[in-house]
N, C-alpha and C. Protein backbone atom coordinates (compact mmCIF):
# COMPACT_ATOMS: atom_id res chain seq x y z
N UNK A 1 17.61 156.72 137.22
CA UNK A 1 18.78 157.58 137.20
C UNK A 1 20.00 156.80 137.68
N UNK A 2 21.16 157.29 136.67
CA UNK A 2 22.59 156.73 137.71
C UNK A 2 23.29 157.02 138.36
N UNK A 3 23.53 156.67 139.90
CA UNK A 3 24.48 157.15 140.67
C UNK A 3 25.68 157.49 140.18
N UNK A 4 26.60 158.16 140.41
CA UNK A 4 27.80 158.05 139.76
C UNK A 4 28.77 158.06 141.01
N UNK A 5 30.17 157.88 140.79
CA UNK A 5 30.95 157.19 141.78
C UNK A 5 31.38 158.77 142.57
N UNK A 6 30.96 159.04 143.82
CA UNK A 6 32.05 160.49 144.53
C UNK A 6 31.62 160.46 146.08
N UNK A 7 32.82 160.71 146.44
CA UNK A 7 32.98 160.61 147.78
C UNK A 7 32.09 161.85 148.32
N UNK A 8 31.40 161.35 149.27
CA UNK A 8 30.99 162.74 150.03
C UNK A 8 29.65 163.92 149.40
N UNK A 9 28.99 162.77 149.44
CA UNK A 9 27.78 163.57 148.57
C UNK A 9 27.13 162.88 147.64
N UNK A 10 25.87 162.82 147.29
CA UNK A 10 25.34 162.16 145.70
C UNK A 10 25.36 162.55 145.13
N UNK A 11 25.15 162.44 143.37
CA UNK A 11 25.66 162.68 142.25
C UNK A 11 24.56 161.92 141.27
N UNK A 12 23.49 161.64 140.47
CA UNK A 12 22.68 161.39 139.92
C UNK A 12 22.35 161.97 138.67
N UNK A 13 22.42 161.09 137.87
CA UNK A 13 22.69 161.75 136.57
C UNK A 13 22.00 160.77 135.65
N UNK A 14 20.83 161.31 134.67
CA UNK A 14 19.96 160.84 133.61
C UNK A 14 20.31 161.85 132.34
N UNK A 15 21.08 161.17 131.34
CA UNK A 15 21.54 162.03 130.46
C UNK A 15 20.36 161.94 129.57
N UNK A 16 19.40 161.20 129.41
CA UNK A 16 18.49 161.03 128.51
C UNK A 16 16.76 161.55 129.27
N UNK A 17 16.48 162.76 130.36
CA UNK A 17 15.46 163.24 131.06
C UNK A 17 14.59 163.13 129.99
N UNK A 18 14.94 163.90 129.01
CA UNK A 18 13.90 164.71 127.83
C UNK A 18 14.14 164.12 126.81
N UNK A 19 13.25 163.94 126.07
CA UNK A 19 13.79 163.61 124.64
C UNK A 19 13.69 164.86 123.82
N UNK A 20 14.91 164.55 122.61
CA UNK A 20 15.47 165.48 122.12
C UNK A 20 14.53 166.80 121.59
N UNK A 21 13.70 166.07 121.05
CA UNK A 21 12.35 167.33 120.31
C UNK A 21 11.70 167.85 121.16
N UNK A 22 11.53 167.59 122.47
CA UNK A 22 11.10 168.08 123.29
C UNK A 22 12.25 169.24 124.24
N UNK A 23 13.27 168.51 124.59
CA UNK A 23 14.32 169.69 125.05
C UNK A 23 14.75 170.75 124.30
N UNK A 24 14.51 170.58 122.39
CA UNK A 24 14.85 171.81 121.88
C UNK A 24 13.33 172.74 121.85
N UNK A 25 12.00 171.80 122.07
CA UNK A 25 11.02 172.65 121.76
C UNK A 25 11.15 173.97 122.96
N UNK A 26 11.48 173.12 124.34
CA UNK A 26 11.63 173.68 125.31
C UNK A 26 12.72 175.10 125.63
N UNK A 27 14.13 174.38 125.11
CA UNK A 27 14.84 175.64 124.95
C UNK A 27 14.53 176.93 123.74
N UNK A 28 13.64 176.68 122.72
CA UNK A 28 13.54 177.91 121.52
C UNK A 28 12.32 178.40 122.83
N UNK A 29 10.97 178.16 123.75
CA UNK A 29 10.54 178.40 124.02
C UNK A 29 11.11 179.09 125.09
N UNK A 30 12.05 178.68 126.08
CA UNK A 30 12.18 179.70 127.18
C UNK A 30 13.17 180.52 126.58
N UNK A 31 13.93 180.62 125.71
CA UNK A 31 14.72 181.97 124.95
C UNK A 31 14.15 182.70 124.27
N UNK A 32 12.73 182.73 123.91
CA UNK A 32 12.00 183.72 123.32
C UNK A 32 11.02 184.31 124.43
N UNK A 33 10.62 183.79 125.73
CA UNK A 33 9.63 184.18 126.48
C UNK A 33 10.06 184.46 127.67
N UNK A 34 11.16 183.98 128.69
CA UNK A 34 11.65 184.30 129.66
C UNK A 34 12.41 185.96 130.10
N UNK A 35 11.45 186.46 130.39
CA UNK A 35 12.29 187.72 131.02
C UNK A 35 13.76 188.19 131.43
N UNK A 36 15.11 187.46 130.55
CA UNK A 36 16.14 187.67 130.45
C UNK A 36 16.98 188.58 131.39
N UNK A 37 17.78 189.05 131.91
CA UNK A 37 18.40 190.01 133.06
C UNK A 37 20.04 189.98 133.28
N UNK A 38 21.14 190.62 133.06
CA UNK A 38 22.38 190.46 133.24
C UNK A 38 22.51 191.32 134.47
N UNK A 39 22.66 190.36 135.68
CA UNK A 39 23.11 191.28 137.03
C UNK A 39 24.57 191.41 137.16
N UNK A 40 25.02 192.37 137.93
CA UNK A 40 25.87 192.75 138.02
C UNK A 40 26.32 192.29 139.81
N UNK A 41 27.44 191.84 140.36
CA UNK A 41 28.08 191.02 141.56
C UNK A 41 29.41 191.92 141.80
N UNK A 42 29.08 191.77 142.95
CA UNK A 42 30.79 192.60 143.63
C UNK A 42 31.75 191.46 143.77
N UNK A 43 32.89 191.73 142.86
CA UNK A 43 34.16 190.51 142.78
C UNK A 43 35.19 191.54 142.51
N UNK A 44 36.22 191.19 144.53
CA UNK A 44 37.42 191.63 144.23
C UNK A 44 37.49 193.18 144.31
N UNK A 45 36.55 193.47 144.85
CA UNK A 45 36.08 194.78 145.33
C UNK A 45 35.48 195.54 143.96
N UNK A 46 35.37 195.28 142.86
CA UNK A 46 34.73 195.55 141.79
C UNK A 46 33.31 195.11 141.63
N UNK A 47 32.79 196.03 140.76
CA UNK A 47 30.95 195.85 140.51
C UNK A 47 31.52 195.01 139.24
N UNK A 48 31.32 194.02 139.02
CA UNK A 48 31.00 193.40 137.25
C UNK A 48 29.59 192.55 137.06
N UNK A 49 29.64 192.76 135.70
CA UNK A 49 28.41 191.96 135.23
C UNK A 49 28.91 190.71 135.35
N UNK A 50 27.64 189.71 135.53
CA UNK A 50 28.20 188.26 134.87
C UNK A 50 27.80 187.63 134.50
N UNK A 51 28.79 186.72 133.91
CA UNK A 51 28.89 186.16 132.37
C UNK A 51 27.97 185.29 131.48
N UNK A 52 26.84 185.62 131.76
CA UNK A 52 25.40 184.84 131.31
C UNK A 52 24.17 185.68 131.87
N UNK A 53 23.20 185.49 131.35
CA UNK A 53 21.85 185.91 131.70
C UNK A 53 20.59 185.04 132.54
N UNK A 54 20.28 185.30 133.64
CA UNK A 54 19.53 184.59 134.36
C UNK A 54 17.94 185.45 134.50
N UNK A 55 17.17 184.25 135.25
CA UNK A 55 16.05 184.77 135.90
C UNK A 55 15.66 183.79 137.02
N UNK A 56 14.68 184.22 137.80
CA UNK A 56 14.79 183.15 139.02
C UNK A 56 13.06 183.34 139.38
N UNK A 57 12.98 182.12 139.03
CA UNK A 57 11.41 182.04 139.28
C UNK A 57 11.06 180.80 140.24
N UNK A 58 9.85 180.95 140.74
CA UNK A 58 9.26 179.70 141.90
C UNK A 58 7.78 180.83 142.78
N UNK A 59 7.41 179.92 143.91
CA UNK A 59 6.30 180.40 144.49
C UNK A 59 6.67 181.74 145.42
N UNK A 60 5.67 182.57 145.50
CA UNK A 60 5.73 183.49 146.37
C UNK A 60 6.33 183.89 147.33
N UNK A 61 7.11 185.17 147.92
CA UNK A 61 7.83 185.31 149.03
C UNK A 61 9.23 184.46 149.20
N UNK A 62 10.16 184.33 148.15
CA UNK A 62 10.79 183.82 148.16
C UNK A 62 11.82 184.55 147.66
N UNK A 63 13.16 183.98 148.38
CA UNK A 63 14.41 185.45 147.87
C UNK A 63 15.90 184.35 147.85
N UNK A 64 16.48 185.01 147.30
CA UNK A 64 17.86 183.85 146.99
C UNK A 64 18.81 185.14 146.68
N UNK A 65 20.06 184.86 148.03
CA UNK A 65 20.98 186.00 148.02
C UNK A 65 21.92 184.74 147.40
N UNK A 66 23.31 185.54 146.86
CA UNK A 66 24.75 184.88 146.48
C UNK A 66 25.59 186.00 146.02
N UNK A 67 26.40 186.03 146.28
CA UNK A 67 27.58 186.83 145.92
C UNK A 67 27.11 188.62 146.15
N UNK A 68 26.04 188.72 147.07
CA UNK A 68 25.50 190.25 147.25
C UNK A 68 24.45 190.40 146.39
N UNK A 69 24.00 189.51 145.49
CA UNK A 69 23.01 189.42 144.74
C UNK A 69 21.46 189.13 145.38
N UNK A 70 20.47 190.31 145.65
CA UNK A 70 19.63 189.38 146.23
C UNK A 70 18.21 189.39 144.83
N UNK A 71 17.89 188.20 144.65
CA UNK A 71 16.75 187.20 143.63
C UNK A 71 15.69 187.43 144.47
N UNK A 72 14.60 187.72 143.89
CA UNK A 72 13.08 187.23 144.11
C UNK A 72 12.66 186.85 142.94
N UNK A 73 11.42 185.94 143.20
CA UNK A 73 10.35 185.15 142.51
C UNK A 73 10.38 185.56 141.90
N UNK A 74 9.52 185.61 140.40
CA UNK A 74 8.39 185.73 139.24
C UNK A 74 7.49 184.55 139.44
N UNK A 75 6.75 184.90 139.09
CA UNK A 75 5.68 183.63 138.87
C UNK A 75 6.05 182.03 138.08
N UNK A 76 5.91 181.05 137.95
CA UNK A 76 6.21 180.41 137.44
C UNK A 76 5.98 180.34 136.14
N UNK A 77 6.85 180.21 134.96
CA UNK A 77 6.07 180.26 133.54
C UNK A 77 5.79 178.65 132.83
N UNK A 78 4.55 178.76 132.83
CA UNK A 78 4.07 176.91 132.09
C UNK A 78 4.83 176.14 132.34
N UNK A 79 5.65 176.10 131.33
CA UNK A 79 6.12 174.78 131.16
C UNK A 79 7.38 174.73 132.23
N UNK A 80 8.06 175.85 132.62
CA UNK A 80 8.69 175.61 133.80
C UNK A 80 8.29 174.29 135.24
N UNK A 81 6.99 175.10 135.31
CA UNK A 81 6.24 174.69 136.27
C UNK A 81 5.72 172.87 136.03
N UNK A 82 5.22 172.94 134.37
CA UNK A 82 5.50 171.36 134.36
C UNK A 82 6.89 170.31 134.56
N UNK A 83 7.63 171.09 134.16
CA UNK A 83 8.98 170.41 134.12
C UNK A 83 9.66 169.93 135.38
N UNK A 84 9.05 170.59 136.75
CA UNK A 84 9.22 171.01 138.28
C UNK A 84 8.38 169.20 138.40
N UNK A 85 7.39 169.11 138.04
CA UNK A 85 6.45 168.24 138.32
C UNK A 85 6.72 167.06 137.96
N UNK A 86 7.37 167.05 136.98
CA UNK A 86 8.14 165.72 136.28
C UNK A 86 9.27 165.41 137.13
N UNK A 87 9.89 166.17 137.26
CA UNK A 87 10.93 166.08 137.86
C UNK A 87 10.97 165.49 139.37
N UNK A 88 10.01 166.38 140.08
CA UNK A 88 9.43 166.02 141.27
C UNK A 88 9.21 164.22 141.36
N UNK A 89 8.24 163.77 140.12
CA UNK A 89 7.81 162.64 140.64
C UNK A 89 8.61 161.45 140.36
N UNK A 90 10.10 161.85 139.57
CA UNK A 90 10.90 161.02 139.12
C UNK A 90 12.00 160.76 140.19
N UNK A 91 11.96 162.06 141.23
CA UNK A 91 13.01 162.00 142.04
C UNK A 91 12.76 161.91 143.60
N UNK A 92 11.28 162.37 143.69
CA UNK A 92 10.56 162.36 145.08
C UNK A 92 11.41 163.74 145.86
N UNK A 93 11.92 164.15 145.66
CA UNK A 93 12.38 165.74 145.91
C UNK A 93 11.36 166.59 145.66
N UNK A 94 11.17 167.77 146.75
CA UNK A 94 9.73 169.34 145.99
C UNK A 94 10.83 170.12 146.06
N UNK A 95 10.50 170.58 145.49
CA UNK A 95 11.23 172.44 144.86
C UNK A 95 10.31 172.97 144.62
N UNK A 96 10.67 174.63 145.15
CA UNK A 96 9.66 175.47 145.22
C UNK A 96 10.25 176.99 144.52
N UNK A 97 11.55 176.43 143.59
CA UNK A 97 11.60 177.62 142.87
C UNK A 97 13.05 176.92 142.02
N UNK A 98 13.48 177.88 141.43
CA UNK A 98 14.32 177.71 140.36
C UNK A 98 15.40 178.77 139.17
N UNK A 99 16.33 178.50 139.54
CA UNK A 99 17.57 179.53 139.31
C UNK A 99 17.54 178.90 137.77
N UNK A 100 17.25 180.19 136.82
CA UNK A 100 17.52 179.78 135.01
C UNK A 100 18.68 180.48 134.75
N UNK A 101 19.73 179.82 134.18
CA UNK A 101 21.10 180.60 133.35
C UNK A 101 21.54 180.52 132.05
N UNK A 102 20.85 181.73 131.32
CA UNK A 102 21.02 181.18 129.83
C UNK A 102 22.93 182.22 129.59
N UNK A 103 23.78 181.11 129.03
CA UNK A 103 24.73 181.03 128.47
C UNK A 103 24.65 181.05 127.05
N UNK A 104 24.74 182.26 126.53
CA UNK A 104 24.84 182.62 125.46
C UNK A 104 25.81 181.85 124.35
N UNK A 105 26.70 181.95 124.42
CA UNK A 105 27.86 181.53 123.61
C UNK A 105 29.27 180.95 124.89
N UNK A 106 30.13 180.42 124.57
CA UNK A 106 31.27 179.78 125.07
C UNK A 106 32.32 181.06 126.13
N UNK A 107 31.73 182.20 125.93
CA UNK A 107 32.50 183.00 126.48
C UNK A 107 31.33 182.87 127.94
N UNK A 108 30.49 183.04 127.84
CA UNK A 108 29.85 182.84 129.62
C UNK A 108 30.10 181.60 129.55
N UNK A 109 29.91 181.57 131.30
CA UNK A 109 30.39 180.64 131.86
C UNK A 109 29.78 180.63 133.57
N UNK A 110 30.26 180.08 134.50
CA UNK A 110 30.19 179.88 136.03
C UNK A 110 31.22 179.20 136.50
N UNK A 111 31.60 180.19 137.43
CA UNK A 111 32.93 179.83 137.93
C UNK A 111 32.79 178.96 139.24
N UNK A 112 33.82 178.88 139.89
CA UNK A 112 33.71 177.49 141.14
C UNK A 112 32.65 178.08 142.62
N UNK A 113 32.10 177.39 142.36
CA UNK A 113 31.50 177.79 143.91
C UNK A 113 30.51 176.66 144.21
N UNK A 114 29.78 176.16 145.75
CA UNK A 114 29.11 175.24 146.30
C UNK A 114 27.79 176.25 146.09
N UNK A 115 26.40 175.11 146.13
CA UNK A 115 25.16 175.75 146.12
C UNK A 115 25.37 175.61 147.75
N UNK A 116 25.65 176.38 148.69
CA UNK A 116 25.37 176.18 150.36
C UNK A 116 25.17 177.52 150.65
N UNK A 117 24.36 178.24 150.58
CA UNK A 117 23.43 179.34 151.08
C UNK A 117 22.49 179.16 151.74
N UNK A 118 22.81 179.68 153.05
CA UNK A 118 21.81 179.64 154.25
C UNK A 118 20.08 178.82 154.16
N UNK A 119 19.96 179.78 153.33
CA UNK A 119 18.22 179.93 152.53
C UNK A 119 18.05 177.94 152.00
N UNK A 120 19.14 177.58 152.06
CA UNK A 120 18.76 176.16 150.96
C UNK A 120 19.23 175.06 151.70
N UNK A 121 19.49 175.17 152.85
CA UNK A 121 18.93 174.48 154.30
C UNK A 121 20.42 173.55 153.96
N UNK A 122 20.64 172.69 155.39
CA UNK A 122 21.72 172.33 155.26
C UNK A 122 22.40 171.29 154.85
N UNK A 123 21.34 170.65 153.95
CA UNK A 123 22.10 169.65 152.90
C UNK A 123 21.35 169.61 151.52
N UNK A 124 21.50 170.79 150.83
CA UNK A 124 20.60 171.49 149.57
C UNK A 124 20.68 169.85 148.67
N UNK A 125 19.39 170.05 148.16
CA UNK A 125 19.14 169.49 146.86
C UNK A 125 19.09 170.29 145.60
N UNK A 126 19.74 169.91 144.38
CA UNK A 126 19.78 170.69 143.47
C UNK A 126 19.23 169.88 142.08
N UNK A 127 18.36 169.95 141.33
CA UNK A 127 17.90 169.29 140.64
C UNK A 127 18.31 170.42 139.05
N UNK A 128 19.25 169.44 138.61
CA UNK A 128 20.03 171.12 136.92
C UNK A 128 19.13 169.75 135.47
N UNK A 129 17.93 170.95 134.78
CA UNK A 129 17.86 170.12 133.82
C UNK A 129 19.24 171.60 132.74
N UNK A 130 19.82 170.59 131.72
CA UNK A 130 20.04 170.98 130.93
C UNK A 130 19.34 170.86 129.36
N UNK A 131 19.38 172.54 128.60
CA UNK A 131 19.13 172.43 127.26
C UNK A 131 19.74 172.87 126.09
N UNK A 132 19.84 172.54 124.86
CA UNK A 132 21.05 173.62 124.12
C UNK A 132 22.39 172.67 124.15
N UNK A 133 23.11 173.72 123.58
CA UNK A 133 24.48 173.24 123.58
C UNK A 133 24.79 172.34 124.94
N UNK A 134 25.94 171.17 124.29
CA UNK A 134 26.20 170.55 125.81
C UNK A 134 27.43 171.26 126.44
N UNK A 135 27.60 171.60 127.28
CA UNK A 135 28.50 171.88 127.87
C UNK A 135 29.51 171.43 129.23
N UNK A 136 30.63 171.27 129.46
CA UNK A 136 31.65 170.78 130.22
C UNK A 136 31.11 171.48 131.54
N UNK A 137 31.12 169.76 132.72
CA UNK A 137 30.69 170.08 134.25
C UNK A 137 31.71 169.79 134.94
N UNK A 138 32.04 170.64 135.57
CA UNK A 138 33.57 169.92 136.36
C UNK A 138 33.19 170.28 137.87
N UNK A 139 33.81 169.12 138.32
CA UNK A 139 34.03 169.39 140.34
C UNK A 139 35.25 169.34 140.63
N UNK A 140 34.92 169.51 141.55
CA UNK A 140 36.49 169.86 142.86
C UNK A 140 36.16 169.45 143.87
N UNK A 141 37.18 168.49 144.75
CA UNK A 141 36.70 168.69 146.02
C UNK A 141 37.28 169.47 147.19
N UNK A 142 36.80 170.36 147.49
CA UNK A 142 37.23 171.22 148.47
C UNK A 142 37.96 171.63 149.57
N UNK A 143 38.10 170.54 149.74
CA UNK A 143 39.25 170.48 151.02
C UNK A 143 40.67 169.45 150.68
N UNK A 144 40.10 167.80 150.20
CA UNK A 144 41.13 167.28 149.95
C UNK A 144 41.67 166.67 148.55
N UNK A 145 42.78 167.21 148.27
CA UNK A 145 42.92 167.81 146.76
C UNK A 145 43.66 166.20 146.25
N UNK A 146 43.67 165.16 147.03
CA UNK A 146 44.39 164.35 146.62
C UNK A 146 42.91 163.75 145.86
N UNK A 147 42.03 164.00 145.95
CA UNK A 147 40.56 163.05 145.06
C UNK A 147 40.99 164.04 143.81
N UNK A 148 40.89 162.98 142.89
CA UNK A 148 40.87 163.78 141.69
C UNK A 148 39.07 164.42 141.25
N UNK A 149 39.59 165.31 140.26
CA UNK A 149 38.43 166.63 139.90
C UNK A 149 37.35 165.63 138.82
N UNK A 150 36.35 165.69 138.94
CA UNK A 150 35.32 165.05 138.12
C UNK A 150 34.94 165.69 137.17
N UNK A 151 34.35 165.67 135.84
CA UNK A 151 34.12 165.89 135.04
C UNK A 151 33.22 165.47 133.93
N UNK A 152 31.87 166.31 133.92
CA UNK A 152 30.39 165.61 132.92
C UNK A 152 30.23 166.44 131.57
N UNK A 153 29.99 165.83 130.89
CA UNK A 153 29.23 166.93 129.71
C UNK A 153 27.71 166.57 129.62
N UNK A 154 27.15 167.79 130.17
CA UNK A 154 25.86 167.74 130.29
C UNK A 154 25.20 167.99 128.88
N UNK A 155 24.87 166.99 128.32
CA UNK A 155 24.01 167.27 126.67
C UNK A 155 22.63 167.88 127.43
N UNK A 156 21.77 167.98 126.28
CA UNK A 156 20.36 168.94 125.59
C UNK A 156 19.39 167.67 126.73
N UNK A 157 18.53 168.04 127.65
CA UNK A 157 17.52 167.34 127.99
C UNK A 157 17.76 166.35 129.06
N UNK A 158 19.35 166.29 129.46
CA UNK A 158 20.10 165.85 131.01
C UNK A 158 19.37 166.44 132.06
N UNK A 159 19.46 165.46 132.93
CA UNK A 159 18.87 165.65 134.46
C UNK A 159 20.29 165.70 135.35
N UNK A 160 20.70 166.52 136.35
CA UNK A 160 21.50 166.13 137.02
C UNK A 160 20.99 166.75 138.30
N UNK A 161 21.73 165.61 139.24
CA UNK A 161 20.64 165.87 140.73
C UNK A 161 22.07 166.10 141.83
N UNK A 162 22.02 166.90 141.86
CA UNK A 162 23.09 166.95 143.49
C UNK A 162 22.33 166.99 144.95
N UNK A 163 22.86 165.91 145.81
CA UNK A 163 22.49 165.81 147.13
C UNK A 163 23.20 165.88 148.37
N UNK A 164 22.68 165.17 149.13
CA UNK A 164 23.43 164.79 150.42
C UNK A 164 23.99 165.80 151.07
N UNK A 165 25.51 165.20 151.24
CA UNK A 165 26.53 166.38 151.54
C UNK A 165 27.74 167.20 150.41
N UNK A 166 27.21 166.81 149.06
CA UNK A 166 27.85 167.50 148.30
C UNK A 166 28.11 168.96 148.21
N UNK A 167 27.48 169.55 148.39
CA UNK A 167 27.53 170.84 148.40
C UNK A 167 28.85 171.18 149.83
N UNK A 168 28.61 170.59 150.49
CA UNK A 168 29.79 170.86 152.02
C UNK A 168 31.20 170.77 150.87
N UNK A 169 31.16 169.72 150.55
CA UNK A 169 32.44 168.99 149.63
C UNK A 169 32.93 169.00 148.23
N UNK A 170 32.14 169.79 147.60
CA UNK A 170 32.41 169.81 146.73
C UNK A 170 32.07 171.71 146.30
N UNK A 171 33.08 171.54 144.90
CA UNK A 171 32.37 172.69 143.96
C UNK A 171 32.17 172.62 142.76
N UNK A 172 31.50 173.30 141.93
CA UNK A 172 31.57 173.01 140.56
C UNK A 172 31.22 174.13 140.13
N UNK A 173 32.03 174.28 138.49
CA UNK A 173 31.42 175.07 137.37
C UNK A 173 31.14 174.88 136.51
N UNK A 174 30.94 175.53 135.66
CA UNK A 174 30.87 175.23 133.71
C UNK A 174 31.79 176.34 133.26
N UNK A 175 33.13 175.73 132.79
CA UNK A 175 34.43 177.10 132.43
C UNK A 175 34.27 177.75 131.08
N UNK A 176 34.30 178.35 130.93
CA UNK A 176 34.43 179.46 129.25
C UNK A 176 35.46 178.40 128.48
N UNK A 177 35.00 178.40 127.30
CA UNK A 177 35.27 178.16 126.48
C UNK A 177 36.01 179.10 124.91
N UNK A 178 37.08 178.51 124.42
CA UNK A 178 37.41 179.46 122.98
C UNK A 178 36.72 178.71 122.37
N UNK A 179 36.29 177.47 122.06
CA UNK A 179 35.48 177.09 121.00
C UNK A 179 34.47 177.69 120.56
N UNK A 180 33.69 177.89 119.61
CA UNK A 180 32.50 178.72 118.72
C UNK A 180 31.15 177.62 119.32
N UNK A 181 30.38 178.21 120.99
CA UNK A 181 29.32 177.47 121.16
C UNK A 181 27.61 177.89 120.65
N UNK A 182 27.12 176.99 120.39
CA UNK A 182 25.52 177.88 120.45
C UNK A 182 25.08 177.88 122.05
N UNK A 183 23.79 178.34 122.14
CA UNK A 183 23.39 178.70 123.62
C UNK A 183 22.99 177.49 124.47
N UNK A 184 22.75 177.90 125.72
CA UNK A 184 22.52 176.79 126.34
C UNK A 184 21.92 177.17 127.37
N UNK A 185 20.49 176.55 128.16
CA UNK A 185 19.47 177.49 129.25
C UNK A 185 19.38 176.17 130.18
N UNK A 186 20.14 176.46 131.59
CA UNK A 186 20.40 175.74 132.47
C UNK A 186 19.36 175.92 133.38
N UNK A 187 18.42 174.97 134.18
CA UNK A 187 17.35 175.43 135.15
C UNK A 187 17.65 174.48 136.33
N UNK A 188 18.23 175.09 137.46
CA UNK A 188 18.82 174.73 138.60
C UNK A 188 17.51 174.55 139.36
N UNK A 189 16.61 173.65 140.12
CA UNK A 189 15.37 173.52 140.86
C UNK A 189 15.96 173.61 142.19
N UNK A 190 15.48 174.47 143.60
CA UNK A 190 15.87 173.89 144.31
C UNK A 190 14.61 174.59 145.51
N UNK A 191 14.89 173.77 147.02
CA UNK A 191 13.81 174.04 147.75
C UNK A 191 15.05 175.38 148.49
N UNK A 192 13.30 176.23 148.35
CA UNK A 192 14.56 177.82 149.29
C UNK A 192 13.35 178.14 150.28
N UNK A 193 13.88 178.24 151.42
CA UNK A 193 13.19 178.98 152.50
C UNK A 193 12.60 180.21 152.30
N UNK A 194 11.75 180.41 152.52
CA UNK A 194 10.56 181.27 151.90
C UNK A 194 10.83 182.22 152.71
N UNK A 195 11.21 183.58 152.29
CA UNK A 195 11.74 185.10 153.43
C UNK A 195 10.29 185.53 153.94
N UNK A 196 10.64 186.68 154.59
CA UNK A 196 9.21 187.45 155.74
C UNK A 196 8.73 188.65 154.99
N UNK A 197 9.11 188.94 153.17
CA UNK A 197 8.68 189.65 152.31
C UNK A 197 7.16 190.03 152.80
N UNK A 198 6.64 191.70 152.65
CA UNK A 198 5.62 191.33 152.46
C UNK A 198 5.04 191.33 151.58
């Protein structure tokens, strides 16, 4: 994998994880079988939906709040669970669950925010394979605005790994688009503190 150049955090990036027949076998497979879900988030004192469809799967007893949203498990589905394993032994990182965001077309999107939620301990690892359409990754850094904003296009079967102290320092999204996109199913890996569910 290649480092890439940013202050205040790692940044690791294998644009070539998957090969191609394999990242599309992968994306027609989790868009026909994944249990799909549009939640709805309080923004601005308003209930809205937002702007893509997720599901959040990993091991047992496990819960992932954000924006008033609180996630539990599903079981892991196959090839998810292989893909965790690959990943694992390429990066020496475990993850024990995993945030999926399928982006339909160019109008969803994810707006700016850090993965730093309590639950994902205090210097989160984030392991994003991408599949599908490629789509525009942009950062910010958060406090001092004189670093200029970074910017990836994550193609079909990309690995991207966020570490360290990035998350303190940085933010990132993927912005809406007017262009005419096809879909795209993002699987964020990360290790989450396992709640007192019973």
């Amino acid at each position: 994998m290649k480092q890439l150049p940013i202050t205040q955090g790692e940044l690791l990036y294998d644009p070539e994880f998957l090969l191609p027949t394999d990242a599309e076998q992968l994306y027609n497979t989790l868009e026909q079988q994944l249990n799909w879900r549009q939640d709805s988030i309080r923004m601005f004192g308003r209930i809205v939906k937002i702007p893509r469809l997720q599901c959040f799967q990993g091991e047992p007893n496990i819960s992932y709040l954000y924006s008033g949203l609180s996630l539990y498990t599903t079981p892991w589905h196959p090839a998810i669970e292989q893909l965790k394993r690959q990943i694992e032994t390429i990066s020496g990182y475990q993850f024990n669950s995993v945030l999926i965001n399928f982006y339909r077309d160019g109008k969803d999107s994810m707006g700016w925010h850090s993965d730093d939620e309590p639950e994902l301990g205090p210097e989160p690892v984030i392991a994003s394979i991408s599949l599908g359409q490629p789509r525009r990754f942009l950062l910010r850094h958060r406090f001092d605005k004189s670093i200029p904003p970074q910017e990836l296009l994550l193609n079909s079967g990309s690995l991207l790994i966020m570490a360290g102290q990035l998350q303190h320092y940085w933010h990132h999204s993927v912005p809406k688009t007017s262009r005419q996109m096809a879909g795209r199913i993002n699987l964020t890996f990360r290790q989450t503190q396992q709640s007192e569910m019973e």
